[in-house]
Protein backbone atom coordinates (compact mmCIF):
# COMPACT_ATOMS: atom_id res chain seq x y z
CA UNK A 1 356.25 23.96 -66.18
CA UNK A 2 355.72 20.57 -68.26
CA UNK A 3 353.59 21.20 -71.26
CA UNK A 4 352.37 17.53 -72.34
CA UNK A 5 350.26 17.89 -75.71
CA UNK A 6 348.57 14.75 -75.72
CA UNK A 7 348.38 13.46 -79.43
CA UNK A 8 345.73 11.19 -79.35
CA UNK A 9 343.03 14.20 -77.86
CA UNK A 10 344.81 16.43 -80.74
CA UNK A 11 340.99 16.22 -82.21
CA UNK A 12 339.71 18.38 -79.01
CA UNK A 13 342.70 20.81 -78.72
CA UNK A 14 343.32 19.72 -75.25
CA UNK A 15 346.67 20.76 -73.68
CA UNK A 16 347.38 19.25 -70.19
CA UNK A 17 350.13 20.87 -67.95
CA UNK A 18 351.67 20.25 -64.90
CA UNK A 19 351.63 16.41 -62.38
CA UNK A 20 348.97 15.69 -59.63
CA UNK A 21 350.69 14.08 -56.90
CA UNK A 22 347.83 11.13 -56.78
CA UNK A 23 346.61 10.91 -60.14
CA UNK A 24 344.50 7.13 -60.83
CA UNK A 25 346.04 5.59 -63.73
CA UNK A 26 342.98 4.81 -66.10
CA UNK A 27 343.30 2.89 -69.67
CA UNK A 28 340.13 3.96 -71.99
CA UNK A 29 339.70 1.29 -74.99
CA UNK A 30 338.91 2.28 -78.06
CA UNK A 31 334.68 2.06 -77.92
CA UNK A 32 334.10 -1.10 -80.26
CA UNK A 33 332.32 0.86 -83.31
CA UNK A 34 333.47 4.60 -82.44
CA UNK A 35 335.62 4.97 -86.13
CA UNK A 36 331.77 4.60 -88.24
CA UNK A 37 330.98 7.19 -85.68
CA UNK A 38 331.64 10.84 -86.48
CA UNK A 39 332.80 11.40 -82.32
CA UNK A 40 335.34 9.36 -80.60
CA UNK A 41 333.79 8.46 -77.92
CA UNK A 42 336.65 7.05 -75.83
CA UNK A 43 338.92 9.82 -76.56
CA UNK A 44 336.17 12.40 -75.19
CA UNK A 45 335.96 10.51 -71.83
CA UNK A 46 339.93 9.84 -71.76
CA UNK A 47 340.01 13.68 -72.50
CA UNK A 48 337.24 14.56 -69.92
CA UNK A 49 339.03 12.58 -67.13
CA UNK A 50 342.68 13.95 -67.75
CA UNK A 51 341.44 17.82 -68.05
CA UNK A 52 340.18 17.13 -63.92
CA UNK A 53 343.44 16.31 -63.23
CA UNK A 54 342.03 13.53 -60.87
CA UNK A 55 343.79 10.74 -63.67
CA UNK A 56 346.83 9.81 -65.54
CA UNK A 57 345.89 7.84 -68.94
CA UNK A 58 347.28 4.52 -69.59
CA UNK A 59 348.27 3.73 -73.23
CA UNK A 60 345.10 1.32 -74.45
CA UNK A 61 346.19 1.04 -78.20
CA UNK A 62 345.39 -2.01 -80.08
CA UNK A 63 343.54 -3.04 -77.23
CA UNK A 64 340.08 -5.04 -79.11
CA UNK A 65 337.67 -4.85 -76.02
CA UNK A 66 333.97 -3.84 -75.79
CA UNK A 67 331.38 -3.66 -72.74
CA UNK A 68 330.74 -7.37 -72.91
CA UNK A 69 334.36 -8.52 -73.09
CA UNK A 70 335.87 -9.94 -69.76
CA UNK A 71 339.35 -8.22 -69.47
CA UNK A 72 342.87 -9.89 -68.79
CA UNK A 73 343.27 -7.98 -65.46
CA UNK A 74 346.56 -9.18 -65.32
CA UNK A 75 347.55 -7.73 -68.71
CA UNK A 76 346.11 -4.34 -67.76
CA UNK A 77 347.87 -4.12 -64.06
CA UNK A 78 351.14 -4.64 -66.39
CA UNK A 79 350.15 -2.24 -68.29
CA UNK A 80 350.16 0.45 -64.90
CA UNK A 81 346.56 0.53 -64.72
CA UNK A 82 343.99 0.52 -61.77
CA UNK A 83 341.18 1.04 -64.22
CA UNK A 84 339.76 0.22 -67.32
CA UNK A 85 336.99 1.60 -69.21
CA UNK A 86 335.53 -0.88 -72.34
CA UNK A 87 332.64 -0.24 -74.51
CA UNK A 88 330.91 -0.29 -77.49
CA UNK A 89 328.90 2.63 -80.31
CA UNK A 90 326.26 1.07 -82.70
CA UNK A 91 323.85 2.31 -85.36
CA UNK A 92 320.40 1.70 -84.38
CA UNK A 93 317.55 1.59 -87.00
CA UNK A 94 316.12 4.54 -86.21
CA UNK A 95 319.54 6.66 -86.65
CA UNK A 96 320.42 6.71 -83.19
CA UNK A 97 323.29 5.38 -81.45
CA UNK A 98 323.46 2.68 -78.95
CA UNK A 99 326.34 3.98 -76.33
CA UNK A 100 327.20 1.18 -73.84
CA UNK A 101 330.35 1.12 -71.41
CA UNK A 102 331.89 -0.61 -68.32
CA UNK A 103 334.39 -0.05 -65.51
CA UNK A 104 336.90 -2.18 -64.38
CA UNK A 105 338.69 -2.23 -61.05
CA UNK A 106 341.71 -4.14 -62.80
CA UNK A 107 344.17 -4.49 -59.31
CA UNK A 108 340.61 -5.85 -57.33
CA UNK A 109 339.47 -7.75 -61.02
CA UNK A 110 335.94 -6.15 -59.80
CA UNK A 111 333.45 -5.15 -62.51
CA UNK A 112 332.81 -1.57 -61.40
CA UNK A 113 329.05 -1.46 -63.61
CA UNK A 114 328.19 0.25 -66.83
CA UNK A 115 325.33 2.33 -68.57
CA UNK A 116 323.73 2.32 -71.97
CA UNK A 117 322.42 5.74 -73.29
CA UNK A 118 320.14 5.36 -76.99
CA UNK A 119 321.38 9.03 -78.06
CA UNK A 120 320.90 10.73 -81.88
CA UNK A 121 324.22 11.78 -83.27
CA UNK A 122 323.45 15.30 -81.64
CA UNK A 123 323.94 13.68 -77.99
CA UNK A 124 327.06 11.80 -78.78
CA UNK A 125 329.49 13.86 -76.87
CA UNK A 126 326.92 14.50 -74.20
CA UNK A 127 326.90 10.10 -73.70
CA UNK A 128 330.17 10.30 -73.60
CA UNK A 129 330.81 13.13 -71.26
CA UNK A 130 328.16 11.09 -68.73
CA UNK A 131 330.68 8.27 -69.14
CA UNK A 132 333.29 10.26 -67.79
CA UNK A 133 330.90 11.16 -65.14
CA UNK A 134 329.91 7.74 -64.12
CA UNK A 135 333.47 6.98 -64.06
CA UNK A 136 334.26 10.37 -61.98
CA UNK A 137 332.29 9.45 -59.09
CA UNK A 138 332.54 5.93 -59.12
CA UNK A 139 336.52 6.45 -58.50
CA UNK A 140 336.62 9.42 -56.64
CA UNK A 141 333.16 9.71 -54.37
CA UNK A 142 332.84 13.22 -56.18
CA UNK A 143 330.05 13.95 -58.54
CA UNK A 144 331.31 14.76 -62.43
CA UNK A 145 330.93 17.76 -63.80
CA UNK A 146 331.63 16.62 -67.58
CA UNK A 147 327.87 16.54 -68.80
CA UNK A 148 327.65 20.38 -67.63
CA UNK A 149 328.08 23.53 -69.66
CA UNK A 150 329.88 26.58 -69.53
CA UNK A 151 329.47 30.16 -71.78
CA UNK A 152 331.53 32.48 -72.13
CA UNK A 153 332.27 35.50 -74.84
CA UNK A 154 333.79 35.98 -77.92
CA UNK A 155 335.87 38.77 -79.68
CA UNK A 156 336.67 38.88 -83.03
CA UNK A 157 337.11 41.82 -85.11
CA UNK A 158 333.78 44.33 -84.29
CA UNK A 159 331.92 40.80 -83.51
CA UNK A 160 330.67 40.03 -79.85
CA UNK A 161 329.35 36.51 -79.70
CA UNK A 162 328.13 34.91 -76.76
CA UNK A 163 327.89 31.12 -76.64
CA UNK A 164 326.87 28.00 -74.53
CA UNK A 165 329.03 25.07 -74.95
CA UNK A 166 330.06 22.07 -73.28
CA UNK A 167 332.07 21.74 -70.23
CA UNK A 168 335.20 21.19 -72.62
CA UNK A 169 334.43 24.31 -74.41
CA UNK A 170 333.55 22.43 -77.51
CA UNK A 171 329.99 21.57 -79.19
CA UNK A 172 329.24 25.50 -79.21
CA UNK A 173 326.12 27.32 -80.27
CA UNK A 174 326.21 30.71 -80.42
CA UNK A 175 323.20 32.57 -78.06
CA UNK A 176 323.68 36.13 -79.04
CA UNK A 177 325.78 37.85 -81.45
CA UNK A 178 325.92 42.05 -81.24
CA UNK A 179 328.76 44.70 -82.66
CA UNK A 180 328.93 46.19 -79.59
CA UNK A 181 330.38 44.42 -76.10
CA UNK A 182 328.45 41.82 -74.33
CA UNK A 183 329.80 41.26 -70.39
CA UNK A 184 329.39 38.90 -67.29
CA UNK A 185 326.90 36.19 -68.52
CA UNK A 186 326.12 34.50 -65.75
CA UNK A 187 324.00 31.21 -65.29
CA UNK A 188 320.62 30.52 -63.44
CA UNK A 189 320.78 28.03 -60.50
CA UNK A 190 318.52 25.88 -62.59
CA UNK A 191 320.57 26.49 -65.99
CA UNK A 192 317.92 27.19 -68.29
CA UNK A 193 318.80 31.08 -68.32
CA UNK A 194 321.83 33.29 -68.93
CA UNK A 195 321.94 36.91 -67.33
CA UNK A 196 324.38 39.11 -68.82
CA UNK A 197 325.03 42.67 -69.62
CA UNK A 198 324.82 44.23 -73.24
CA UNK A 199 326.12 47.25 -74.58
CA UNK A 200 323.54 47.53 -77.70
CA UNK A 201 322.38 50.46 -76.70
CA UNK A 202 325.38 52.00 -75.78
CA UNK A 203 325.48 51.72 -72.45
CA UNK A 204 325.32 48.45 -70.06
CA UNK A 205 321.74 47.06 -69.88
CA UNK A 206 321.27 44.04 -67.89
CA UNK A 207 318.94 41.11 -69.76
CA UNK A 208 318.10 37.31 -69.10
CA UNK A 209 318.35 35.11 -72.10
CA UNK A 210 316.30 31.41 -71.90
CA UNK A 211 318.79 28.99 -73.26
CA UNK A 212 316.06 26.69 -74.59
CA UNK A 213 313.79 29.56 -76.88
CA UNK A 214 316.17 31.92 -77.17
CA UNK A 215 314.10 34.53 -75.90
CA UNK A 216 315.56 37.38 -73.82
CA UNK A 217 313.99 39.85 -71.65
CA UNK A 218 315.01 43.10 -69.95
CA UNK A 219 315.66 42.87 -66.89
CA UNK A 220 317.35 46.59 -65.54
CA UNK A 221 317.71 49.68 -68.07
CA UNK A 222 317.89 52.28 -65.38
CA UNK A 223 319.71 55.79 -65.78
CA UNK A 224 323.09 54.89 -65.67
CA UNK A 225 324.92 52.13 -65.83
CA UNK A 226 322.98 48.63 -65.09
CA UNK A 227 326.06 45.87 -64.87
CA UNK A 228 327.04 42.70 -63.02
CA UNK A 229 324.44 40.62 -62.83
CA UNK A 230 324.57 37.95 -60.06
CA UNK A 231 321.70 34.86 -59.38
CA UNK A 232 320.42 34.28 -56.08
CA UNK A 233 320.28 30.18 -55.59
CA UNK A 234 316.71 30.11 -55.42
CA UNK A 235 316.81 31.86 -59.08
CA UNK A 236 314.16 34.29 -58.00
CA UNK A 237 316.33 37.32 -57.65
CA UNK A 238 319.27 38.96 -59.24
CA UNK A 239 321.71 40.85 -57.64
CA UNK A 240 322.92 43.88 -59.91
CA UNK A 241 325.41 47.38 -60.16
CA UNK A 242 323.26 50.52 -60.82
CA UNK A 243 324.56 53.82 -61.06
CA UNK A 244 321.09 54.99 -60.16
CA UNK A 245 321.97 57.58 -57.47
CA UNK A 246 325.50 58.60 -59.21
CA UNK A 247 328.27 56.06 -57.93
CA UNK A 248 327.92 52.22 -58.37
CA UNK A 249 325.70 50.21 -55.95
CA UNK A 250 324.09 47.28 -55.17
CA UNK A 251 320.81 46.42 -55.85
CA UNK A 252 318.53 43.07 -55.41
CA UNK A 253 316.05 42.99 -58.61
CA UNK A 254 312.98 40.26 -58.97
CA UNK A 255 314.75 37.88 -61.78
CA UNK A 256 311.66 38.97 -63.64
CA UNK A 257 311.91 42.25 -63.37
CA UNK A 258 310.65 44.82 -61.35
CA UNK A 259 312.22 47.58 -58.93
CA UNK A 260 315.38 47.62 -57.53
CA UNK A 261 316.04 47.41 -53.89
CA UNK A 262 319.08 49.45 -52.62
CA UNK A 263 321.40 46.37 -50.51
CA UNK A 264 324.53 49.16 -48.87
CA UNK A 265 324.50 52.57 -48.50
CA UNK A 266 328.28 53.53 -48.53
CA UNK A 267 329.83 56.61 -50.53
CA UNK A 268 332.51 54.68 -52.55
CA UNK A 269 332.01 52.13 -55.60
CA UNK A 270 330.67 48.49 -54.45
CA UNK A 271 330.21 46.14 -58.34
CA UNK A 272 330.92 42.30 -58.91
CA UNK A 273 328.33 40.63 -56.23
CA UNK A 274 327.98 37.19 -55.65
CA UNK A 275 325.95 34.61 -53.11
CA UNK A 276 327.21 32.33 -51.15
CA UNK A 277 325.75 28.86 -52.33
CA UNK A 278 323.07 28.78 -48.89
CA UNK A 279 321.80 32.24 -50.18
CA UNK A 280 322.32 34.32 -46.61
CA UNK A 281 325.11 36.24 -47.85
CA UNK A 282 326.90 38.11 -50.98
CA UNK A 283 330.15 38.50 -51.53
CA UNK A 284 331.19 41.68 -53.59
CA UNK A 285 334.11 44.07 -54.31
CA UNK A 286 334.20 47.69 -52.89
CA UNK A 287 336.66 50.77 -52.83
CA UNK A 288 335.06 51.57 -49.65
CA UNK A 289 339.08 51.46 -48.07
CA UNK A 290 340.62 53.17 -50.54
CA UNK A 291 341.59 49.96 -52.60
CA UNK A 292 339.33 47.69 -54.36
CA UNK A 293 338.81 44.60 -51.63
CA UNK A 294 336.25 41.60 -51.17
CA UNK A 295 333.66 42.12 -48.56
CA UNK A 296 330.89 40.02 -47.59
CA UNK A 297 327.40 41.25 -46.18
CA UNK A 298 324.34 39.72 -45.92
CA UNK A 299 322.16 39.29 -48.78
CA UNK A 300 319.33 41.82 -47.28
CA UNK A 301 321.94 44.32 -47.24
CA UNK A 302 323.51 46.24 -44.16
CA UNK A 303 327.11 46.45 -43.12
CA UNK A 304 329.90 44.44 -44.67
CA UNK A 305 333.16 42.79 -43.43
CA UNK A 306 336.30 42.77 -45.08
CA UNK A 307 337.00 39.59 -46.68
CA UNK A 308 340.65 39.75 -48.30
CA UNK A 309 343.50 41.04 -46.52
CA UNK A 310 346.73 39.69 -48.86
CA UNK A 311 347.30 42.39 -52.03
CA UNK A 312 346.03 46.31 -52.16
CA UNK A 313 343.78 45.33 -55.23
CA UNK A 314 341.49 42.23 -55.10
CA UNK A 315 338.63 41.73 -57.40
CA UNK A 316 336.41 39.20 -59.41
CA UNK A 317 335.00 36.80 -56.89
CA UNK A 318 333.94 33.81 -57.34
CA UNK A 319 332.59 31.46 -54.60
CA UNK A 320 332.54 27.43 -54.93
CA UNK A 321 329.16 25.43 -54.69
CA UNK A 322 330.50 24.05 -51.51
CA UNK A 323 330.98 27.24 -49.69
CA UNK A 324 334.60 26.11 -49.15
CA UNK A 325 336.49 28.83 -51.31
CA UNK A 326 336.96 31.79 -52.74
CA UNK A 327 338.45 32.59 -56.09
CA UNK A 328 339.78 36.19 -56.99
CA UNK A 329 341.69 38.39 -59.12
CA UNK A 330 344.51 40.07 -56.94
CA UNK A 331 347.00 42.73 -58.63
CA UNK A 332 350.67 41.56 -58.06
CA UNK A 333 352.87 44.25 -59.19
CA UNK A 334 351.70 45.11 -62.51
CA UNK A 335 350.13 41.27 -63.11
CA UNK A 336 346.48 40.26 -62.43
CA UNK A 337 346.51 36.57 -61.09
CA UNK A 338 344.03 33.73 -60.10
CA UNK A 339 344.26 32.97 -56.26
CA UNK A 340 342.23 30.78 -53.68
CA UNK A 341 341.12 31.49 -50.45
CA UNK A 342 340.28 28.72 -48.10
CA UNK A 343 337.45 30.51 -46.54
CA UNK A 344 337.43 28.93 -43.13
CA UNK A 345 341.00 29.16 -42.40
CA UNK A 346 341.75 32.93 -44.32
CA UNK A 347 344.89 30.43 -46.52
CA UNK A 348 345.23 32.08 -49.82
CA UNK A 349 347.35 30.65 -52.87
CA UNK A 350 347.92 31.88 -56.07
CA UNK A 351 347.60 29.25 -58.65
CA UNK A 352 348.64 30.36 -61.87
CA UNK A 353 352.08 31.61 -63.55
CA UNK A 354 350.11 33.65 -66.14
CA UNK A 355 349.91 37.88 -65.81
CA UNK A 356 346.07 38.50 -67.47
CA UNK A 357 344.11 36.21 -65.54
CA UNK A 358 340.35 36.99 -65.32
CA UNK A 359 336.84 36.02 -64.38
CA UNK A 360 337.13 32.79 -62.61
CA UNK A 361 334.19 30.48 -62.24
CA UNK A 362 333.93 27.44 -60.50
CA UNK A 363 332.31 23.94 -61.84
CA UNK A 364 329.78 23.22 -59.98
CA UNK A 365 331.67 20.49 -58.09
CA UNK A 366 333.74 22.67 -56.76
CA UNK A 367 337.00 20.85 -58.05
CA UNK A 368 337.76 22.85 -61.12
CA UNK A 369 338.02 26.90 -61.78
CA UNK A 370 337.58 27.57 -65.18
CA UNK A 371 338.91 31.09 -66.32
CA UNK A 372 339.86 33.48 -68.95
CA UNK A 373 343.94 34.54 -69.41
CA UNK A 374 346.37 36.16 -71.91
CA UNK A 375 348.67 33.97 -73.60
CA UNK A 376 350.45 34.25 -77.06
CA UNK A 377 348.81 37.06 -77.77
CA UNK A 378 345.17 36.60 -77.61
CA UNK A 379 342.63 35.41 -74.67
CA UNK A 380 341.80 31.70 -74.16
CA UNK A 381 339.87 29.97 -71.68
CA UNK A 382 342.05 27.57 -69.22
CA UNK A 383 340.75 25.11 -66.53
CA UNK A 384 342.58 24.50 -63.27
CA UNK A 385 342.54 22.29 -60.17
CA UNK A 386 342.25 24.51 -57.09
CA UNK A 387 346.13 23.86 -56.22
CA UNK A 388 347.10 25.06 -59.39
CA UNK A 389 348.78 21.93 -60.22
CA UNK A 390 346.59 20.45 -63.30
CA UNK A 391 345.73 22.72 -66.29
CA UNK A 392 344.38 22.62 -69.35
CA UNK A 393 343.56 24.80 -72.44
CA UNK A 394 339.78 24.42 -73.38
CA UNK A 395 338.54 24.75 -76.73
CA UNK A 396 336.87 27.21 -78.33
CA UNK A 397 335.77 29.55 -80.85
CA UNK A 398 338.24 31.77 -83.41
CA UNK A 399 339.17 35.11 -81.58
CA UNK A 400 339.81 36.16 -78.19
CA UNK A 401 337.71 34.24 -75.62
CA UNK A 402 336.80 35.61 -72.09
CA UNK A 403 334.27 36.20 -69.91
CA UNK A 404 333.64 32.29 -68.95
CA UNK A 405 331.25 31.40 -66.24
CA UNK A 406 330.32 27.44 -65.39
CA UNK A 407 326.68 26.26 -65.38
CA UNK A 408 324.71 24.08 -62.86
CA UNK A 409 324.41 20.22 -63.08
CA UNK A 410 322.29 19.22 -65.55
CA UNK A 411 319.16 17.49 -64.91
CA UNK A 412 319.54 13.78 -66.46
């Protein structure tokens, strides 16, 4: 596999492998302004727009351009380009930053539009990961996911951390730290919360934490173990693993808090639920045939149908926003790899080369999984396209890095 390390990102740790078939080439000026700036803004969005693995970058170096200037379109279709993104960063008065941009369709000479965003030096990334979106769905028809968020968990030493950072895994803040193991955060529809499953008390207790305040609330300390926590899309119910009644079930809990509702009554171990995005069903992982396998029921319980067939040992499901595809974990020999299932047809791929794969989450366009693996000796969060053939290495925290799961839009 190619390995490209793209110099001019080295600032964001970003590590791009493998060639898209029908990648747009793009060429993203240096933002008039951006070195008085403590965040290159250009290189975030070049970075941003690379990582989908929807565009090649075009070398823009020297290039003296801002939002105002009127490009040689000629120069930049030498150049290999079908776009070009110009702009500008200035200090305003009050300390903020003035972030403007435009698009150019450089083959059409079309200008493609532009924003301004007034942002404080906190919100600089953010502006420039809404360029990228801009430029995302301008070019493709697809909505960016750039501006969202992901968490995911940290190891290091005796230290559990659990943080919320952006889509690129940078910018973290750290939600919750603890000495003993924090598991499966998992976002609200709406994003403001994060469920996940704590091991404070020495034994798995399910909580909500509200991203804004901070504050956290229990949500299921039942005898037993309380684990996998999974939103319903209407964020008013959370579907959980109790080992209330001696073997692991599934249970529907008020996201508030209340009692649990019993969803399958089956002798074996069912864990790891998810909903499908319109809410009717949940998708979950039983031994009920002797070998852990993906079933689906529906979401008031009752029987379940198998859903994977390919592998004796399937797990970790993950199901896009679009209701198009499933991601899992499958055993294959002694590796555990990321595949995709093209629900409507049953077509499964596996998609990585890696042996430690876990946790897969999709963005929530449904065009990238991100997901935790092994590699040179310690865990790290990777993104990939759902054919496996665009990768990249997010960045992240010191220590081992796992558990990742991909927030909700943000509201603008």
């Amino acid at each position: 596999m190619m390995l490209a390390a793209l110099p001019a990102l080295a600032q964001f740790r970003v590590e791009v492998s493998g060639v898209g078939l029908t990648q747009l080439p793009i060429a993203v000026a240096a933002f008039r302004g951006q070195d008085a700036v403590p965040q290159k803004i250009a290189d975030i969005v070049q970075a941003d727009l690379e990582r989908s693995g929807q565009f090649r970058g075009v070398d823009a170096a020297g290039a003296a351009l801002d939002e105002g200037t009127r490009p040689d379109v000629a120069l930049w279709r030498q150049k290999g380009a079908d776009s070009l993104v110009t702009g500008s960063v200035n200090r305003l008065a009050d300390g903020r930053y003035d972030v403007r941009f435009r698009l150019w369709d450089v083959v059409r000479g079309q200008d493609l539009g532009g924003q301004s965003y007034a942002v404080t030096q906190t919100d600089l990334r953010l502006s420039a990961h809404r360029i990228a979106d801009f430029i995302y769905e301008k070019l493709t028809g697809d909505k960016g996911a750039f501006s969202t968020r992901i968490t995911y968990v940290t190891k290091a030493a005796q230290r559990y951390q659990l943080w919320v950072a952006d889509a690129d895994g940078e910018n973290a803040q750290s939600a919750l730290a603890s000495p003993e193991p924090i598991i499966s955060p998992a976002w609200s529809p709406n994003g403001s919360q994060i469920a996940y499953v704590s091991f404070e008390s020495r034994k798995p207790v399910v909580y909500t934490h509200d991203v804004a305040t901070g504050k956290r609330r229990l949500i299921a300390n039942f005898r037993g173990s309380n684990s996998a926590p999974a939103w319903s899309p209407d964020g008013r119910t959370l579907a959980v693993t109790l080992s209330l009644s001696g073997g692991s079930q599934l249970y529907a809990i008020d996201s508030g808090g209340g009692a649990p509702r019993r969803l399958a009554q089956n002798s074996g171990i069912d864990t790891e639920p998810v909903y499908a995005p319109d809410g009717k069903n949940i998708y979950f992982v039983s031994d009920r045939g002797g070998a852990p396998q993906i079933y689906r029921m529906q979401a008031t319980g009752g029987a379940a149908e198998r859903v994977t067939f390919t592998g004796t040992y399937n797990i970790s499901p993950a199901i896009s926003p679009d209701g198009r595809w499933l991601a899992y974990i499958s055993r294959v020999g002694g590796a555990f790899k990321l595949h995709v299932m093209e629900l409507a047809s049953g077509t499964v791929n596996a998609i990585t080369d890696t042996n430690a794969d876990e946790n897969p989450s999709f963005a929530p366009n449904s065009r990238l999984i991100v997901y935790a693996t092994q590699g040179q000796g310690r865990e790290s969060l990777l993104t990939t396209t759902l054919d496996g053939k665009i990768k990249a290495r997010l960045a992240g925290q010191s220590g081992d890095i796992r558990e990742p799961d991909w927030g909700p839009f943000q509201k603008q």
